[in-house]
C-alpha atoms as a PDB file:
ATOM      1  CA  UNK A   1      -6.689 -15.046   5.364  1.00  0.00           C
ATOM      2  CA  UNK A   2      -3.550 -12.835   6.038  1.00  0.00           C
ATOM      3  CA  UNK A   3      -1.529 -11.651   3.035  1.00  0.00           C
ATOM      4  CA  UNK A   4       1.302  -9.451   2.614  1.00  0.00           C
ATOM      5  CA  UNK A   5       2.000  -7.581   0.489  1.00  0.00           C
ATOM      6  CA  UNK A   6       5.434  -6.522  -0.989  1.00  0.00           C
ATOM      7  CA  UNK A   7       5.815  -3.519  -3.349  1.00  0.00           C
ATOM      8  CA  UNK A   8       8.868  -1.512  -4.741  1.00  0.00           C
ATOM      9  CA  UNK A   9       7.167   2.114  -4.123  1.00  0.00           C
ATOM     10  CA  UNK A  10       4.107   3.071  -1.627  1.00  0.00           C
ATOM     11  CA  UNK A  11       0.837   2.924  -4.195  1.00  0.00           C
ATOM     12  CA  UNK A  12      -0.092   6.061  -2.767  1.00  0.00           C
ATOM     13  CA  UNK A  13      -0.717   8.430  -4.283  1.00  0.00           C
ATOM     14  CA  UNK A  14      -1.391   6.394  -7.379  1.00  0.00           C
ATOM     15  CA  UNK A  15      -0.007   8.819  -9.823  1.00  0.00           C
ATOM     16  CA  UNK A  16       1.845   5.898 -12.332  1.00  0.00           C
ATOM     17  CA  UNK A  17       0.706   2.251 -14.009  1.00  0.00           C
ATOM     18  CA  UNK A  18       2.379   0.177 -11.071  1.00  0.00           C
ATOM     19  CA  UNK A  19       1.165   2.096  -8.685  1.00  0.00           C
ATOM     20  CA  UNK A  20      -2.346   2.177  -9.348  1.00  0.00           C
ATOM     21  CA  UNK A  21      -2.542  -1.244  -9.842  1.00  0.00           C
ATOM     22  CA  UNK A  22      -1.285  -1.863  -6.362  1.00  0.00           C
ATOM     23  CA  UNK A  23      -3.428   0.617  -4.824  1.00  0.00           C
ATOM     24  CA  UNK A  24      -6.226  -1.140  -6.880  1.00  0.00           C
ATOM     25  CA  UNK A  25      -5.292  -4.350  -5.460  1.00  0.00           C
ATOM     26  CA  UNK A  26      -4.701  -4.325  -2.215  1.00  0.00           C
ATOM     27  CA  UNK A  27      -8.468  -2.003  -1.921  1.00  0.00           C
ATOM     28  CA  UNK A  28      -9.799  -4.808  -3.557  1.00  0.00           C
ATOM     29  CA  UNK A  29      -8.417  -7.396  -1.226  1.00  0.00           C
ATOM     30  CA  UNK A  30      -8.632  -5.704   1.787  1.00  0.00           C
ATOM     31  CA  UNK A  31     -12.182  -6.021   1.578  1.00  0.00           C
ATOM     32  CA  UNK A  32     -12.539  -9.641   2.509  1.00  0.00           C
ATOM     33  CA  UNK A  33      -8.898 -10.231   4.243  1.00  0.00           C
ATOM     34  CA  UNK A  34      -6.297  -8.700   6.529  1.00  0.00           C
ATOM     35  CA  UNK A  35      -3.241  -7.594   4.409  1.00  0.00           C
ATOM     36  CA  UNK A  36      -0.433  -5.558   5.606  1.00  0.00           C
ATOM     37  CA  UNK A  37       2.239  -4.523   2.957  1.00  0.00           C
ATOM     38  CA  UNK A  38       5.781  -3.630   2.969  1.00  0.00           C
ATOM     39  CA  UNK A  39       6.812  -1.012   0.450  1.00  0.00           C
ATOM     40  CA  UNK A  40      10.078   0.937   0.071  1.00  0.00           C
ATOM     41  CA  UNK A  41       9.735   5.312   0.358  1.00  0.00           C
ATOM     42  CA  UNK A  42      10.755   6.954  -2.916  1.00  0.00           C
ATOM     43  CA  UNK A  43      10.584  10.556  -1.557  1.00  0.00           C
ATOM     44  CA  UNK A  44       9.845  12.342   1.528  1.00  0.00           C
ATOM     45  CA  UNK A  45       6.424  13.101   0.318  1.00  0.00           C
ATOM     46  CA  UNK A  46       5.497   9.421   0.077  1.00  0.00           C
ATOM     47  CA  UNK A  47       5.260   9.517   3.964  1.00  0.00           C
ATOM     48  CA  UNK A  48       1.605  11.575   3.395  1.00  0.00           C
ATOM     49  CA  UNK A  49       0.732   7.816   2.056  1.00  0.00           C
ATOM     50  CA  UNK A  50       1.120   6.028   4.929  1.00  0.00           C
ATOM     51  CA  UNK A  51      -2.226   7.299   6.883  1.00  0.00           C
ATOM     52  CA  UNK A  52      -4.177   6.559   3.651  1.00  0.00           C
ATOM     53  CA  UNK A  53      -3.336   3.632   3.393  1.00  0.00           C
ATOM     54  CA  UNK A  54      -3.591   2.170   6.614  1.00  0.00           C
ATOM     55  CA  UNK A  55      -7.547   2.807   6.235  1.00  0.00           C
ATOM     56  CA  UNK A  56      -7.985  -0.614   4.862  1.00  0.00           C
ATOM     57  CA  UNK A  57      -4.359  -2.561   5.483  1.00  0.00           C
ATOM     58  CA  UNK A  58      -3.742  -3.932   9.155  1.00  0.00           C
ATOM     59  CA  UNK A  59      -0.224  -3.058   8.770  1.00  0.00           C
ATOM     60  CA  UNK A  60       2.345  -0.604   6.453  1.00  0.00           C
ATOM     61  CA  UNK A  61       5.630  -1.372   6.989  1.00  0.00           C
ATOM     62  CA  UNK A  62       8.038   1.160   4.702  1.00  0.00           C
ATOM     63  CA  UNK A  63      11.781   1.785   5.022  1.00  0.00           C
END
């Protein structure tokens, strides 16, 4: 199954409650099925984020 996955922050690096339990999610489901997410940058730093989590999501779309 394909799922995206829409967030208001990149979950990485899961440093508050919301994040983590995207992060934790989209791990989780990423196991059995493709997901790609779309997630808005807070910071410049977030950017780091983006090769982590492309490990296990077909896709990270941020803006």
């Amino acid at each position: 199954m394909r799922i995206l996955m829409i967030a208001n922050s990149l979950p990485y690096p899961p440093t508050s409650g919301g994040r983590i339990r995207i992060y934790n999610l989209l791990r989780r489901v990423a196991c059995r099925h493709e997901v790609s997410l779309a997630a808005f940058l807070e910071s410049a730093g977030d950017v780091e984020g983006i090769a982590h989590l492309q490990q296990f999501c077909a896709k990270v779309e941020t803006s």
